[in-house]
C-alpha atoms as a PDB file:
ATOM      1  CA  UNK A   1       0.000   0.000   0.000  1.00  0.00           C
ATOM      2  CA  UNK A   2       1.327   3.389  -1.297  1.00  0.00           C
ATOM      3  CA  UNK A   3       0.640   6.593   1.385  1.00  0.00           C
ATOM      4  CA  UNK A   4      -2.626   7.690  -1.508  1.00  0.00           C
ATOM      5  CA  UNK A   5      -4.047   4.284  -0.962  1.00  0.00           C
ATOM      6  CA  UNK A   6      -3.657   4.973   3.155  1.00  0.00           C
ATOM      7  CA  UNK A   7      -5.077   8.089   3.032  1.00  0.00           C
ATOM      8  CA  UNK A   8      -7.708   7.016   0.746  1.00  0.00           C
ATOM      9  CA  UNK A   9      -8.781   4.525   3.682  1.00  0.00           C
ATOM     10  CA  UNK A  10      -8.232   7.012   6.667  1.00  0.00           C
ATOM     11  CA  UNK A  11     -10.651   9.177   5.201  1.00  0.00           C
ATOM     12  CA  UNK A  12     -13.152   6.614   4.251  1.00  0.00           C
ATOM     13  CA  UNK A  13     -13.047   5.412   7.897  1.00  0.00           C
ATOM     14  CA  UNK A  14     -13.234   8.877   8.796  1.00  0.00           C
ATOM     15  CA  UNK A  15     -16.544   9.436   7.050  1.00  0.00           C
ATOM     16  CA  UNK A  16     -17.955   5.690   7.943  1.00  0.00           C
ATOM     17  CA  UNK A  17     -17.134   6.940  11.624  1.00  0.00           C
ATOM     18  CA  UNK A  18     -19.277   9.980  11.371  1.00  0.00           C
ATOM     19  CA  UNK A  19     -21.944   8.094   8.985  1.00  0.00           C
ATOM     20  CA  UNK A  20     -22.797   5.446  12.061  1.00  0.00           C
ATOM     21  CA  UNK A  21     -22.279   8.275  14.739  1.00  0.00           C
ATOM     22  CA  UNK A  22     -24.118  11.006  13.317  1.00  0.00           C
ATOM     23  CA  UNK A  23     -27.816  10.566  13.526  1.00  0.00           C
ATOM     24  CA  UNK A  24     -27.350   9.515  17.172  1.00  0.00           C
ATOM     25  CA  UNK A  25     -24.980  12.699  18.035  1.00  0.00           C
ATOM     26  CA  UNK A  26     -27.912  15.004  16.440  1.00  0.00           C
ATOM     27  CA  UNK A  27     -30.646  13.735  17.995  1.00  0.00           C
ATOM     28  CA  UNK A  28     -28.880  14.089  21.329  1.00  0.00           C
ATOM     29  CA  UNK A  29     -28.315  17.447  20.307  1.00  0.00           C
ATOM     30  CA  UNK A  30     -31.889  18.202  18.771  1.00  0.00           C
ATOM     31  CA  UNK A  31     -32.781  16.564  22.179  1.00  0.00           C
ATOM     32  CA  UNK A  32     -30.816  18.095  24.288  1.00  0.00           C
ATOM     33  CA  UNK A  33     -31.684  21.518  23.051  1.00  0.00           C
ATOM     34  CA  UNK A  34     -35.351  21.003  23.485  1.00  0.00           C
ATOM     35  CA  UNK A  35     -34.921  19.721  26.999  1.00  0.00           C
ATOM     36  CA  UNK A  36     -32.573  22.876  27.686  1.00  0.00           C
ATOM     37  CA  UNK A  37     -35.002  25.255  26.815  1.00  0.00           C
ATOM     38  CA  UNK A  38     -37.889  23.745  28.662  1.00  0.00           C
ATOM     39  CA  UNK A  39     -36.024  23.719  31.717  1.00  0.00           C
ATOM     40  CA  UNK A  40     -34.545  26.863  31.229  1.00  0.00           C
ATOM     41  CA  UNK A  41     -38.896  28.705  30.515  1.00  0.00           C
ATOM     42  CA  UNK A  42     -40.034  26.463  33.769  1.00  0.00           C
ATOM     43  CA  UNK A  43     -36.743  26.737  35.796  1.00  0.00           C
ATOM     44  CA  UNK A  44     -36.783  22.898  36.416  1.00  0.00           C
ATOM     45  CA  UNK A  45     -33.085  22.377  36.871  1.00  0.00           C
ATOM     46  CA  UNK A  46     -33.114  18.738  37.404  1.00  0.00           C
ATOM     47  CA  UNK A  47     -29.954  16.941  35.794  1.00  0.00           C
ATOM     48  CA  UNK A  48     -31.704  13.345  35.597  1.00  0.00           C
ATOM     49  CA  UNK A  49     -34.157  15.128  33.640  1.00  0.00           C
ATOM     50  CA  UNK A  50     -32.087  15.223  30.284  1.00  0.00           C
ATOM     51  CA  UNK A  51     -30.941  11.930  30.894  1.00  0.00           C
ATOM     52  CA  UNK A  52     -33.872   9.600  29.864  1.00  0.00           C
ATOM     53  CA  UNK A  53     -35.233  11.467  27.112  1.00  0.00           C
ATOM     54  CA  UNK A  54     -31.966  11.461  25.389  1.00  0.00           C
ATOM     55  CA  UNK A  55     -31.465   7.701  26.125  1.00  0.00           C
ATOM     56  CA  UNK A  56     -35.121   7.081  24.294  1.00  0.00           C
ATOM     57  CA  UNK A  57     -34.129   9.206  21.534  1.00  0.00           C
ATOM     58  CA  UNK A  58     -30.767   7.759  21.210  1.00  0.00           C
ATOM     59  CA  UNK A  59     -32.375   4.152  21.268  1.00  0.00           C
ATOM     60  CA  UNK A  60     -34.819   4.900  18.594  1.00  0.00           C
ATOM     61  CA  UNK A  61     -32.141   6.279  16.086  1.00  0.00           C
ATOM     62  CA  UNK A  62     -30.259   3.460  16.253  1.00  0.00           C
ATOM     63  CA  UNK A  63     -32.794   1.354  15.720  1.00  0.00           C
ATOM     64  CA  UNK A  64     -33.881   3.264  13.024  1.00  0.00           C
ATOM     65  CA  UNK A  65     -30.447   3.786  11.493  1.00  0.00           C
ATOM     66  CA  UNK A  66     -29.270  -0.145  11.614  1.00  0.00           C
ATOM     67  CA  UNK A  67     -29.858  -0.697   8.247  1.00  0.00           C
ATOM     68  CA  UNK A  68     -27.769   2.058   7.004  1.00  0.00           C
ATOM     69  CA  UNK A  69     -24.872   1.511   9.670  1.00  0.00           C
ATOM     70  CA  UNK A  70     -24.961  -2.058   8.256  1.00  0.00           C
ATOM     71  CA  UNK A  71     -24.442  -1.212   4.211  1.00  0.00           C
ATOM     72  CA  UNK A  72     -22.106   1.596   5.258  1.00  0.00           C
ATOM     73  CA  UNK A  73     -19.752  -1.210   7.266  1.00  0.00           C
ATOM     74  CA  UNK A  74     -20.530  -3.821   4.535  1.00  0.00           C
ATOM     75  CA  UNK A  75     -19.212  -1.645   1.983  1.00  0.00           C
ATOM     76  CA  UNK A  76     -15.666  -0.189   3.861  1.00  0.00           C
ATOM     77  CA  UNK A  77     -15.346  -3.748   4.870  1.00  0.00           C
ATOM     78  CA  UNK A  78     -15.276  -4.403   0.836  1.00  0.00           C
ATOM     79  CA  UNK A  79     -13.500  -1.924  -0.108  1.00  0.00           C
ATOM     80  CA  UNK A  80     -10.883  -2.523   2.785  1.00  0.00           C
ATOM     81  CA  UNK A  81     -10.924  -6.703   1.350  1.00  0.00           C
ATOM     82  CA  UNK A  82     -10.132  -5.429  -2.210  1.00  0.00           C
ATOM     83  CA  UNK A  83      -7.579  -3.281  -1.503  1.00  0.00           C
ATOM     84  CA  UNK A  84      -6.106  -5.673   0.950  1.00  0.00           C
ATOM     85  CA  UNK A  85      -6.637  -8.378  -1.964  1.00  0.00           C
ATOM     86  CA  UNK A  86      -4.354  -5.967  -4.026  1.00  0.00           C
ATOM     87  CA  UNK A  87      -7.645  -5.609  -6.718  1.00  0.00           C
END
């Protein structure tokens, strides 16, 4: 492997890294935001509060995001094979 073909795979692990962790990281933040400014109008300043909304939300995104996280690791695990092959 020349340094293009590393680099090549750094940044596709790179973007499968934020592909998998994305939608979970923005719904925390969506989440987290929301939560934030509802306790922030009532002046509920509970810290457990933000905790079980965000673990709901986070659940349900992953769920919902499996099937992508799977084809985007099926195809770096490819195209890691073929250049490991030598293709």
């Amino acid at each position: 492997m020349d340094p293009a073909d590393i680099l090549a795979l750094s940044r596709a692990a790179l973007i499968l890294l934020l592909t998998i962790a994305g939608p979970m990281l923005i719904a925390s933040l969506v989440i987290g935001v929301i939560i934030g400014l509802v306790q922030a109008l009532t002046q509920i300043q509970e810290m457990t509060l933000t905790f079980v909304p965000k673990l709901i939300v986070i659940g349900v995104v992953l769920l919902l995001s499996l099937p992508m996280i799977g084809s985007a690791l099926s195809a770096f695990m490819a195209e890691l094979s073929a250049r490991i092959i030598g293709r």
